[in-house]
C-alpha atoms as a PDB file:
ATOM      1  CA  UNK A   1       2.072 -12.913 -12.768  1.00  0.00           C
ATOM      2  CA  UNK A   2       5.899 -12.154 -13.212  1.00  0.00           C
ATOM      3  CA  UNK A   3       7.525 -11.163  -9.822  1.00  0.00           C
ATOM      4  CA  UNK A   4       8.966  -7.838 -11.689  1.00  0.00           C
ATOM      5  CA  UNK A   5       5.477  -6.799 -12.198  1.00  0.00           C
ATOM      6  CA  UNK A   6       4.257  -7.874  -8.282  1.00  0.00           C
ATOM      7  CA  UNK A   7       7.482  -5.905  -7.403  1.00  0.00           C
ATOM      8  CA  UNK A   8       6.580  -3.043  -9.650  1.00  0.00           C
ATOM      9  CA  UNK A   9       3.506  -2.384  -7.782  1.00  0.00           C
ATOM     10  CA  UNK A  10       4.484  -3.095  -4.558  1.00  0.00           C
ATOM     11  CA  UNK A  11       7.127  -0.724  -5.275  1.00  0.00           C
ATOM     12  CA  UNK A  12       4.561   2.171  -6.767  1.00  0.00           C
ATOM     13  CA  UNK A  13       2.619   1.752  -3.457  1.00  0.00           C
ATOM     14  CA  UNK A  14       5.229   2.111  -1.422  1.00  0.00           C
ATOM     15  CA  UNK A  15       6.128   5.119  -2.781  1.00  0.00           C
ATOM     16  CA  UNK A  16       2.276   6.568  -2.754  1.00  0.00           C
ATOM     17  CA  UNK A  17       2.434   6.248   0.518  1.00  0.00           C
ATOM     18  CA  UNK A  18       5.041   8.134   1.881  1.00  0.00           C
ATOM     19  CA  UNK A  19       3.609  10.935  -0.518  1.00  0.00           C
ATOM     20  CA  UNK A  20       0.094  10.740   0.630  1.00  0.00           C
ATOM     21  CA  UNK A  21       0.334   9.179   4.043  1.00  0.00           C
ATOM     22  CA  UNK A  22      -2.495   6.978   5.022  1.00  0.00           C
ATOM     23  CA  UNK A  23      -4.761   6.392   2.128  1.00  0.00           C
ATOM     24  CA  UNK A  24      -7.976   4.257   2.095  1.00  0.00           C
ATOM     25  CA  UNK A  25      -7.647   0.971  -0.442  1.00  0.00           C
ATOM     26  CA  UNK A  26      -9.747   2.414  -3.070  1.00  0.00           C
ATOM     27  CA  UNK A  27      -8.096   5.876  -2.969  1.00  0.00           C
ATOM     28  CA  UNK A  28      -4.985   4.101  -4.021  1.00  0.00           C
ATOM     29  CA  UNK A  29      -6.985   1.866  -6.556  1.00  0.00           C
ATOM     30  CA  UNK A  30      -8.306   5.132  -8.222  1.00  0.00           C
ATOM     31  CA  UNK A  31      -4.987   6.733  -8.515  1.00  0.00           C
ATOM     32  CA  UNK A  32      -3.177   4.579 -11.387  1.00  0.00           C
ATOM     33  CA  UNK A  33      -3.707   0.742  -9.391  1.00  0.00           C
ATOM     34  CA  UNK A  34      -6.068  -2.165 -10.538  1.00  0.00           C
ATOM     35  CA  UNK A  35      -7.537  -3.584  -7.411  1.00  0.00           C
ATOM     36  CA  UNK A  36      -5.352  -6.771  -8.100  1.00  0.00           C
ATOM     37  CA  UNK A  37      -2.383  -4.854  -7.962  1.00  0.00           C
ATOM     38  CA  UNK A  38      -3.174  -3.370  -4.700  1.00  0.00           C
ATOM     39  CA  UNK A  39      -4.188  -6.114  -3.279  1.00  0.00           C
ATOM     40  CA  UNK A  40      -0.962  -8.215  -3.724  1.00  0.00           C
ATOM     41  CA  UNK A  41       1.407  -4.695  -3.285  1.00  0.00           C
ATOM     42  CA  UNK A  42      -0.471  -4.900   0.196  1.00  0.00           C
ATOM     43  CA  UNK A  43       0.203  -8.112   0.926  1.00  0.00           C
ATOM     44  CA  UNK A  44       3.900  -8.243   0.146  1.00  0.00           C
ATOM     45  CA  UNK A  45       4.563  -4.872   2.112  1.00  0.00           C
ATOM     46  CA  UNK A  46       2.559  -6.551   5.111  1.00  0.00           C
ATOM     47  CA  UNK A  47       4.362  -9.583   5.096  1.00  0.00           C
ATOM     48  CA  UNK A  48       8.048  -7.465   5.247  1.00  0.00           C
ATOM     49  CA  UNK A  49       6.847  -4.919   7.533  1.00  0.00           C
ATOM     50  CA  UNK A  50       6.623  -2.050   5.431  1.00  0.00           C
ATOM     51  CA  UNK A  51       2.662  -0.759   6.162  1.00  0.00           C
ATOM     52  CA  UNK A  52       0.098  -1.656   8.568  1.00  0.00           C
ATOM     53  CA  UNK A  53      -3.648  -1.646   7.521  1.00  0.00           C
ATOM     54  CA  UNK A  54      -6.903  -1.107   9.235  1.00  0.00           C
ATOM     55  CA  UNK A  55     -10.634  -0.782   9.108  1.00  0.00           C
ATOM     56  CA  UNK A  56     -11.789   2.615  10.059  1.00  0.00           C
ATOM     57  CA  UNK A  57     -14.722   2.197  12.421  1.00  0.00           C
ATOM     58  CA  UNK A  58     -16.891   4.866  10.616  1.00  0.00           C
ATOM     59  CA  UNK A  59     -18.721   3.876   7.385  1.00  0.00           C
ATOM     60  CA  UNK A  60     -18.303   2.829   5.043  1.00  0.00           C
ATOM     61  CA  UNK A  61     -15.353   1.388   7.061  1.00  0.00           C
ATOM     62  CA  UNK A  62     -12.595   1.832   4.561  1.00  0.00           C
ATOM     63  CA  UNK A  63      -9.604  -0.239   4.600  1.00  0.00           C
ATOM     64  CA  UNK A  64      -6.713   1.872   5.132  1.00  0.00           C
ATOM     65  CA  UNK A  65      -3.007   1.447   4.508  1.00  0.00           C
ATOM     66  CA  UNK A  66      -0.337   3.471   5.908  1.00  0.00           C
ATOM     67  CA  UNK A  67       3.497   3.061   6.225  1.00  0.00           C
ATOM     68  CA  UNK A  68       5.190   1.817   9.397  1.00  0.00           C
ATOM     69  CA  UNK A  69       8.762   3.082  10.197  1.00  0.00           C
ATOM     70  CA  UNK A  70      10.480   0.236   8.588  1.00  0.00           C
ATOM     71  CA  UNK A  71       8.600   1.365   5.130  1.00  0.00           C
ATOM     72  CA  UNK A  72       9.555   4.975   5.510  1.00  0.00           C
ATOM     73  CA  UNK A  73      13.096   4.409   6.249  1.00  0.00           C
ATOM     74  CA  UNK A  74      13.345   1.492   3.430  1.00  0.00           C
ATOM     75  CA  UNK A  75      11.906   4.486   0.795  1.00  0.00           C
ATOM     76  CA  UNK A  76      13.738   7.021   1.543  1.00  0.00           C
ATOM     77  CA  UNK A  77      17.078   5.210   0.843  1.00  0.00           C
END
């Protein structure tokens, strides 16, 4: 896959977030994402600091997704 497009969505999720807050993986798969594109938008904000994600102890135990500081600060520029 083109880096633009691996950018793009990392990019679209980023943004998502700090509009919605902490959102479960398939909430943000059902709002305009294809579970590949979350998936690697996850792991390239992970690996530069910009969310953290968890498993919510309750069932179904979602994965959730939320920004850290770094990621707010880095989207509102």
């Amino acid at each position: 896959m083109p880096c633009r497009l691996r950018f793009n969505g990392a990019l679209r999720l980023l943004f998502y977030l700090l509009d919605v807050g902490e959102a479960s993986f398939s909430r943000t798969r059902n709002d305009s994402m294809k579970y590949e594109t979350v998936a690697r938008a996850v792991e390239i904000l992970k690996e530069v600091g910009f969310i953290e994600e968890r498993v919510d102890n309750k069932p179904p135990y979602p994965r959730l997704v939320k920004l850290t500081d770094k990621g707010k600060n880095a989207s509102e520029l």
